[in-house]
C-alpha atoms as a PDB file:
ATOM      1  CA  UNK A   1      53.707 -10.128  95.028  1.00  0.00           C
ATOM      2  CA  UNK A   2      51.904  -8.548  91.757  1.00  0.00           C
ATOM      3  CA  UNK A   3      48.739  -8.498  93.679  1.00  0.00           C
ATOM      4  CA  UNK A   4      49.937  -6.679  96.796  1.00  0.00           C
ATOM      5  CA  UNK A   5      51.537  -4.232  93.835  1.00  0.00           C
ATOM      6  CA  UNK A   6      48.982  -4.123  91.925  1.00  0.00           C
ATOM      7  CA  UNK A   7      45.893  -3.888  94.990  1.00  0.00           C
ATOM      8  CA  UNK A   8      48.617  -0.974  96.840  1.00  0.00           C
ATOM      9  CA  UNK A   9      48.828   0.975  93.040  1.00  0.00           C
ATOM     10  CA  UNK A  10      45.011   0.767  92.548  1.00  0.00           C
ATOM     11  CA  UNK A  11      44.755   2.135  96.676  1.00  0.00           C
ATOM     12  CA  UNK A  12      46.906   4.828  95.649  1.00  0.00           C
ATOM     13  CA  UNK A  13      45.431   5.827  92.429  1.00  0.00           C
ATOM     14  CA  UNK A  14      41.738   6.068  94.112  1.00  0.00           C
ATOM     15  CA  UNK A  15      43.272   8.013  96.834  1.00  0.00           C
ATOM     16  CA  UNK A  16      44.937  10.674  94.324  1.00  0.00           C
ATOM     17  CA  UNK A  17      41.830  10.919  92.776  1.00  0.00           C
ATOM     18  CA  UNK A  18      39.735  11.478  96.022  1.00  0.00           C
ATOM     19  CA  UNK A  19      42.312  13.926  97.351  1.00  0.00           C
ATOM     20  CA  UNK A  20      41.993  16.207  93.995  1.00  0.00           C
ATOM     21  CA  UNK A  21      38.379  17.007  95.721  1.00  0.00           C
ATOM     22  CA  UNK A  22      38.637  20.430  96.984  1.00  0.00           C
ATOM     23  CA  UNK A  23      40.409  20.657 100.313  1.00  0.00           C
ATOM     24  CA  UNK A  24      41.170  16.820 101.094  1.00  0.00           C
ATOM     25  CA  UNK A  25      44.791  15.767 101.200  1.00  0.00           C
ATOM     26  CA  UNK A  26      46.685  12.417 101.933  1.00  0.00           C
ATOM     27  CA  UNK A  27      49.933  11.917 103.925  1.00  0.00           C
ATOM     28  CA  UNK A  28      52.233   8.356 104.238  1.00  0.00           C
ATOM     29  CA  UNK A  29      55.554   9.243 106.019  1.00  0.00           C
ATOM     30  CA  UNK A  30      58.103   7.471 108.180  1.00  0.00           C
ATOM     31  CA  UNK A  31      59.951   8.805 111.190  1.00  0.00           C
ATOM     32  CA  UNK A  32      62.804   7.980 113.701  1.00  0.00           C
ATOM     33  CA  UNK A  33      62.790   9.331 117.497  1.00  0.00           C
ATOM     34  CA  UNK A  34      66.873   8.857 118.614  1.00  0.00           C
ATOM     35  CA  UNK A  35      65.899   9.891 121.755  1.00  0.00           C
ATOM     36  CA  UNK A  36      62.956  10.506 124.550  1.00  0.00           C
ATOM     37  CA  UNK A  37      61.901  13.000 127.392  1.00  0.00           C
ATOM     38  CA  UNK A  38      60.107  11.048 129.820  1.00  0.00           C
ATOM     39  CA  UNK A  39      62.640   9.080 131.933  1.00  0.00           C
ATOM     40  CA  UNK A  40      60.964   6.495 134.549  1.00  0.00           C
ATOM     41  CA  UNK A  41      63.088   4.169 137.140  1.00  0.00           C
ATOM     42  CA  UNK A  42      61.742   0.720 136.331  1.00  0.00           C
ATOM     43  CA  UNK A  43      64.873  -0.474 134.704  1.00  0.00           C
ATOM     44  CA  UNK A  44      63.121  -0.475 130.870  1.00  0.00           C
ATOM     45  CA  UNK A  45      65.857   0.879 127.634  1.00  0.00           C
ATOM     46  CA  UNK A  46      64.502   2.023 124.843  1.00  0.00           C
ATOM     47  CA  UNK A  47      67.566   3.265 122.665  1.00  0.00           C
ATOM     48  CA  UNK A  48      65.112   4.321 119.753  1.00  0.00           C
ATOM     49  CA  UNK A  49      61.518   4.123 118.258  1.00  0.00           C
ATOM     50  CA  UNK A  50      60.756   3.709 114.301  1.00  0.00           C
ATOM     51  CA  UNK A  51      57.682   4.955 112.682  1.00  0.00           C
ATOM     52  CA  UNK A  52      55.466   4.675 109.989  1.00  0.00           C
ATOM     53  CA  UNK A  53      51.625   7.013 109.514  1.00  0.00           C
ATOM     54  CA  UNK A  54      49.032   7.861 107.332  1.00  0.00           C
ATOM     55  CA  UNK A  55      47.092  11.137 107.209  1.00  0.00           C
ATOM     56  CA  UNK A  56      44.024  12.593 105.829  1.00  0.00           C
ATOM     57  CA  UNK A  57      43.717  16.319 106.233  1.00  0.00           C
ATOM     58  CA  UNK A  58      41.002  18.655 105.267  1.00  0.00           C
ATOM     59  CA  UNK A  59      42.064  21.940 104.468  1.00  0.00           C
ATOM     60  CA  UNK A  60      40.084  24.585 104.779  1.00  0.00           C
ATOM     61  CA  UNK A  61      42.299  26.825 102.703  1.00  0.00           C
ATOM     62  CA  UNK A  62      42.247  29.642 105.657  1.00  0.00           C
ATOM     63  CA  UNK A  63      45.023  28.731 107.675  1.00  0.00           C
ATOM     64  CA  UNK A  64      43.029  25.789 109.320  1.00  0.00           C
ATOM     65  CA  UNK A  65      43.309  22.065 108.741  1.00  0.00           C
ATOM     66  CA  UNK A  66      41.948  19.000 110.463  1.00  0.00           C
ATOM     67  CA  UNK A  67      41.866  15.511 109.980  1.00  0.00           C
ATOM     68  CA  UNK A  68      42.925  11.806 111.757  1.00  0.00           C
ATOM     69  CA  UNK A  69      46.387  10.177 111.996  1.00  0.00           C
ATOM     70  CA  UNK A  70      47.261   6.608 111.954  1.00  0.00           C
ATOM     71  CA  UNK A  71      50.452   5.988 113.880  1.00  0.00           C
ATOM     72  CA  UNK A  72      52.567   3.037 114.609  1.00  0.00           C
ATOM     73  CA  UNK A  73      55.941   2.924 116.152  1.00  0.00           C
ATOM     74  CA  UNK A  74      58.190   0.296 116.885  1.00  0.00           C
ATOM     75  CA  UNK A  75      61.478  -0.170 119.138  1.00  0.00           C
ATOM     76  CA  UNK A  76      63.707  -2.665 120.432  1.00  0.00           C
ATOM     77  CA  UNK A  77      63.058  -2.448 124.391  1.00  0.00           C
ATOM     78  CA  UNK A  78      65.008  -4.088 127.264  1.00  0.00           C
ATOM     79  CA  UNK A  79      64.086  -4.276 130.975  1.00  0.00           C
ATOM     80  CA  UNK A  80      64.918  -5.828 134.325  1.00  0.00           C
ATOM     81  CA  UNK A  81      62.715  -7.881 136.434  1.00  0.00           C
ATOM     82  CA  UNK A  82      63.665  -8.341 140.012  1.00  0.00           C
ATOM     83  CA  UNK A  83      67.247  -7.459 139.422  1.00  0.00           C
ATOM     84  CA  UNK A  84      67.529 -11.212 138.626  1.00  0.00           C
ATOM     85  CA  UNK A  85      66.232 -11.266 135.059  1.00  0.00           C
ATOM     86  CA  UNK A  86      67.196  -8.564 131.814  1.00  0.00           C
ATOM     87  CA  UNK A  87      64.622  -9.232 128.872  1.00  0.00           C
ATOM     88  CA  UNK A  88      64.738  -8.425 125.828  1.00  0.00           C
ATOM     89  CA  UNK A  89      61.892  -7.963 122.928  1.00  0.00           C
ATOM     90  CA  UNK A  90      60.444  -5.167 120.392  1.00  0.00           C
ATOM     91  CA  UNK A  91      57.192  -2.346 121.849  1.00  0.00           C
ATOM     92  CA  UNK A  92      54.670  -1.851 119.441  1.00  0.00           C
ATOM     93  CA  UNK A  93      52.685   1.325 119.375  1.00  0.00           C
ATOM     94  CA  UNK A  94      49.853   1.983 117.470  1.00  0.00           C
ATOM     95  CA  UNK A  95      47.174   5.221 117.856  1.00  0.00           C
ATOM     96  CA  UNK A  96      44.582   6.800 116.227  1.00  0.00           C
ATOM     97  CA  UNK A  97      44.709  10.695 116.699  1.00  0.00           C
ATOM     98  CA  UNK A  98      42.536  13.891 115.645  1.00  0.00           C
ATOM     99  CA  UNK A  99      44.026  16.473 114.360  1.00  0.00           C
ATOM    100  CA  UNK A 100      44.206  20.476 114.008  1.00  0.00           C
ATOM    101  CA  UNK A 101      47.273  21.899 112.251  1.00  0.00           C
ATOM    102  CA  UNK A 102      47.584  25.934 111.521  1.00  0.00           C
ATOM    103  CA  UNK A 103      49.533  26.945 108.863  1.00  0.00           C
ATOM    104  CA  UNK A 104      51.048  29.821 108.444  1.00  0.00           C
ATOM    105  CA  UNK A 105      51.113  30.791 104.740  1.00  0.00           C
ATOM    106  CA  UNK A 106      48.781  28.056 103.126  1.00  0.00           C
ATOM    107  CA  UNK A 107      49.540  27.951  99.109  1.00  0.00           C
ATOM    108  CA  UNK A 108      52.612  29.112  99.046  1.00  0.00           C
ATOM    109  CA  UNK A 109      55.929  27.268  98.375  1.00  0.00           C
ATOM    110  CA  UNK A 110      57.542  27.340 102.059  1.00  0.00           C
ATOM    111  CA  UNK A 111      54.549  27.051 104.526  1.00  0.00           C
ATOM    112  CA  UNK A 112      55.564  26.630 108.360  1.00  0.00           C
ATOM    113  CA  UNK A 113      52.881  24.751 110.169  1.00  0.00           C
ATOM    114  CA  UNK A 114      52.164  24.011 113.975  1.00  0.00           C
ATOM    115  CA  UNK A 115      49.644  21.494 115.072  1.00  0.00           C
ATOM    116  CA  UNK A 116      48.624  19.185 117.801  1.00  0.00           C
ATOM    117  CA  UNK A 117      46.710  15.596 117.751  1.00  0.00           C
ATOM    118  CA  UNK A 118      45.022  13.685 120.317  1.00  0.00           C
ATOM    119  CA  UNK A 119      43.567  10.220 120.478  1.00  0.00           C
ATOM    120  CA  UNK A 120      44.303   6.765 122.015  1.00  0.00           C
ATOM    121  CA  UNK A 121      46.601   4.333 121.370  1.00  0.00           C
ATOM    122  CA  UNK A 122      47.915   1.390 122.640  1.00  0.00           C
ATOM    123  CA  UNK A 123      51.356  -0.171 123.774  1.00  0.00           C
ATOM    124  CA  UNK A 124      52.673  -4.223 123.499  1.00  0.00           C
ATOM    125  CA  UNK A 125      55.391  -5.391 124.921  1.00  0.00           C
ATOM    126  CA  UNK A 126      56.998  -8.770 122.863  1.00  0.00           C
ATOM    127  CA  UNK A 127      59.512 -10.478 125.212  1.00  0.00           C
ATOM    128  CA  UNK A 128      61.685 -12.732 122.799  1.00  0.00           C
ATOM    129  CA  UNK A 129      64.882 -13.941 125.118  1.00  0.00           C
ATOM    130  CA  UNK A 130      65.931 -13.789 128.511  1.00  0.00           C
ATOM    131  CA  UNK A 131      69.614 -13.305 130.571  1.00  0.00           C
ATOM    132  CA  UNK A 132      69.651 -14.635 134.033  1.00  0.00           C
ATOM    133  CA  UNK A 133      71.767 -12.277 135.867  1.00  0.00           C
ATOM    134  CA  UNK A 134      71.339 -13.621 139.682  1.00  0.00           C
ATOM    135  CA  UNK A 135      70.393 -16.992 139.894  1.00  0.00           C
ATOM    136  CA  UNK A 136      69.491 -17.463 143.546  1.00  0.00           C
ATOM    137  CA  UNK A 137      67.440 -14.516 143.335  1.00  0.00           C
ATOM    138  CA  UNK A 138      65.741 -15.697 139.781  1.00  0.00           C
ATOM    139  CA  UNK A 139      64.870 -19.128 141.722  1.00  0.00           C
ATOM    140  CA  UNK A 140      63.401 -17.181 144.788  1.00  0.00           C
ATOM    141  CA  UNK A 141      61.227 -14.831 142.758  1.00  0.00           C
ATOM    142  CA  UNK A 142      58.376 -15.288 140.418  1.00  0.00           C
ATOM    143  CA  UNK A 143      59.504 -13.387 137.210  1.00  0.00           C
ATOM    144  CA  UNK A 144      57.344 -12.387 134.069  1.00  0.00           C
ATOM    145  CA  UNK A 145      57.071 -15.093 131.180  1.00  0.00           C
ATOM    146  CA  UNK A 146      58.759 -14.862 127.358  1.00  0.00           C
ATOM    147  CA  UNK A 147      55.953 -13.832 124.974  1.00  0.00           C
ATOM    148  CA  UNK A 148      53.075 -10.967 124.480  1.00  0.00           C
ATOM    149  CA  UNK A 149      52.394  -9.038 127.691  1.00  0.00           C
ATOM    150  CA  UNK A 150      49.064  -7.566 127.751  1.00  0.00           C
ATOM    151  CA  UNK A 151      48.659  -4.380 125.764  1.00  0.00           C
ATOM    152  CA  UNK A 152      48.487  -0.806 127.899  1.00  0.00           C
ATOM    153  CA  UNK A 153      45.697   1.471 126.326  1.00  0.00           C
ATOM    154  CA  UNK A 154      46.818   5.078 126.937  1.00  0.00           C
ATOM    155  CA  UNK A 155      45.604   8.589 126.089  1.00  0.00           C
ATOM    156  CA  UNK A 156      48.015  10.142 123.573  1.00  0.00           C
ATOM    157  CA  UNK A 157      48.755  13.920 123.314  1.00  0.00           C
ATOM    158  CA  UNK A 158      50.925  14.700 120.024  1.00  0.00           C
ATOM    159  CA  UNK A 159      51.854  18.832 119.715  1.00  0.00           C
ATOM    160  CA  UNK A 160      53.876  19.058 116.390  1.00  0.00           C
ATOM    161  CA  UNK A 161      56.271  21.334 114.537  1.00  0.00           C
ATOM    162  CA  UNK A 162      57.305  21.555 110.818  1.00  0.00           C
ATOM    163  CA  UNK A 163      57.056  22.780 106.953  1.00  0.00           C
ATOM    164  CA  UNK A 164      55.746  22.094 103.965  1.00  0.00           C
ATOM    165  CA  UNK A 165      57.543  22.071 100.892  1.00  0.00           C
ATOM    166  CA  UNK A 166      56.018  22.644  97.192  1.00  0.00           C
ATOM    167  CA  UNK A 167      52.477  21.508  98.717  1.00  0.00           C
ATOM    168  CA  UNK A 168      53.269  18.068  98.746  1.00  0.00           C
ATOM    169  CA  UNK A 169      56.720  17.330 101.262  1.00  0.00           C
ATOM    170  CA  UNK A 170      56.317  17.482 104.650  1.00  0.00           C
ATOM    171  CA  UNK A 171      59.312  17.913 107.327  1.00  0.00           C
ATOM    172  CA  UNK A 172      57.804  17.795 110.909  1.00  0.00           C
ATOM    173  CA  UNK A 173      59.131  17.067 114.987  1.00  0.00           C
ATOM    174  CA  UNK A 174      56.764  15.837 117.419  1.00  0.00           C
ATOM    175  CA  UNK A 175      56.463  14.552 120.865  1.00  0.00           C
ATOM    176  CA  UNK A 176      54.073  11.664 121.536  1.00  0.00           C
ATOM    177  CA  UNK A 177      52.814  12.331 125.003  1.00  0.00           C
ATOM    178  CA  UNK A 178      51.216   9.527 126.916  1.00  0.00           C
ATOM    179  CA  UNK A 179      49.349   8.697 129.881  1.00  0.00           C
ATOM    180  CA  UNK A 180      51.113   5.332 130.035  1.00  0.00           C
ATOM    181  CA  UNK A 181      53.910   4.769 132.807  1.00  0.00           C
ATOM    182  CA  UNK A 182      56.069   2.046 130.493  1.00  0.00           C
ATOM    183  CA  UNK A 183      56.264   4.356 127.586  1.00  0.00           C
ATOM    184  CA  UNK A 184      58.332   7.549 127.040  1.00  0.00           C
ATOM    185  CA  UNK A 185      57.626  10.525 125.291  1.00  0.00           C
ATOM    186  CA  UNK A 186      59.957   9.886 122.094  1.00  0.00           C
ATOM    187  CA  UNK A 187      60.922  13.364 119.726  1.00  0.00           C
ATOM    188  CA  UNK A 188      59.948  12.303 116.369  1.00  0.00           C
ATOM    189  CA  UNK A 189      61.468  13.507 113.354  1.00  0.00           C
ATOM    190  CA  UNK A 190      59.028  12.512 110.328  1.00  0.00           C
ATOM    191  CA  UNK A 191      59.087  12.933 106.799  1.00  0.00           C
ATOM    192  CA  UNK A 192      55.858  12.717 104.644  1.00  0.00           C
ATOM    193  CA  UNK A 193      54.639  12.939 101.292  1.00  0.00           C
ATOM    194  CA  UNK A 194      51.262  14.864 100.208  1.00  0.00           C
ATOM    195  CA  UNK A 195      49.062  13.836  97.893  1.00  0.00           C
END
């Protein structure tokens, strides 16, 4: 445990140092989407997603920033198979995005920002238990197995919304739109810290 402490508070330091280089800047933040827009008849609940990122931004003190976004979300998902079987398990969602965020008054205190990212990602489905609803039709049909399904590589779209506090808090929404058909499009609320 003191050398994960000690390896994260060296990470950070030689980050903090990096990002006092004129017009680089660091993000870590953590999210929740409560709800989603994209709705899809296959049976699949998602009730809500959890996130975690990290950011590095180049700011080009002129309104303009760009940069790359690591993103990983996680949910508890259930879904029916064959109206015999309800699953159960966690998605995992990782991408890798560019970046291009405007801001509207760079330097001061209160700075609204808008932005978009774009990138792939991927989706994995973990089934961990099963409920046998209909038996005679569970018997008849061939349903999926407990375990890792194959993971669904998708094109991500991510327009965001938000401010920056004091040059180093970050409040932002976004919408993670996919080109996957077992995924929604969850509203993110994130909060991140600048560095």
């Amino acid at each position: 445990m003191k050398r994960i402490f000690s390896v994260v508070l060296m990470l950070s330091a030689a980050i903090s140092l990096f990002g006092q280089n004129a017009g680089h800047k660091f993000e870590i933040g953590v999210g929740y989407a409560p709800f989603f827009l994209e709705v899809v008849d296959d049976g699949k609940r998602m009730p809500y997603e959890g996130d975690a990122y990290f950011e590095w931004r180049y700011d080009f003190g002129n309104h303009l920033d760009i940069g790359a976004k690591l993103d990983y979300k996680y949910c508890p998902v259930s879904v029916y198979d064959m109206g015999a079987v309800e699953y159960f398990g966690d998605q995992h969602y990782g991408a890798l995005l560019a970046l291009v965020d405007f801001n509207f008054l760079p330097g001061r205190k209160i700075n609204p920002f808008i932005g978009i990212g774009a990138g792939g990602g991927l989706t994995l489905d973990v089934w961990k238990s099963q409920k046998v609803v209909d038996q005679e039709i569970y018997d008849a049909a061939k349903t999926m197995s407990l375990g890792a399904k194959d993971p669904s590589f998708l094109l991500v779209a991510s327009p965001r919304i938000g401010v920056e506090l004091f040059n180093h808090l970050r409040l932002a929404a976004s919408v993670d739109m996919s080109s996957a058909t077992d995924t929604r499009w969850p509203i993110c609320f994130n909060i991140g810290w600048t560095f």
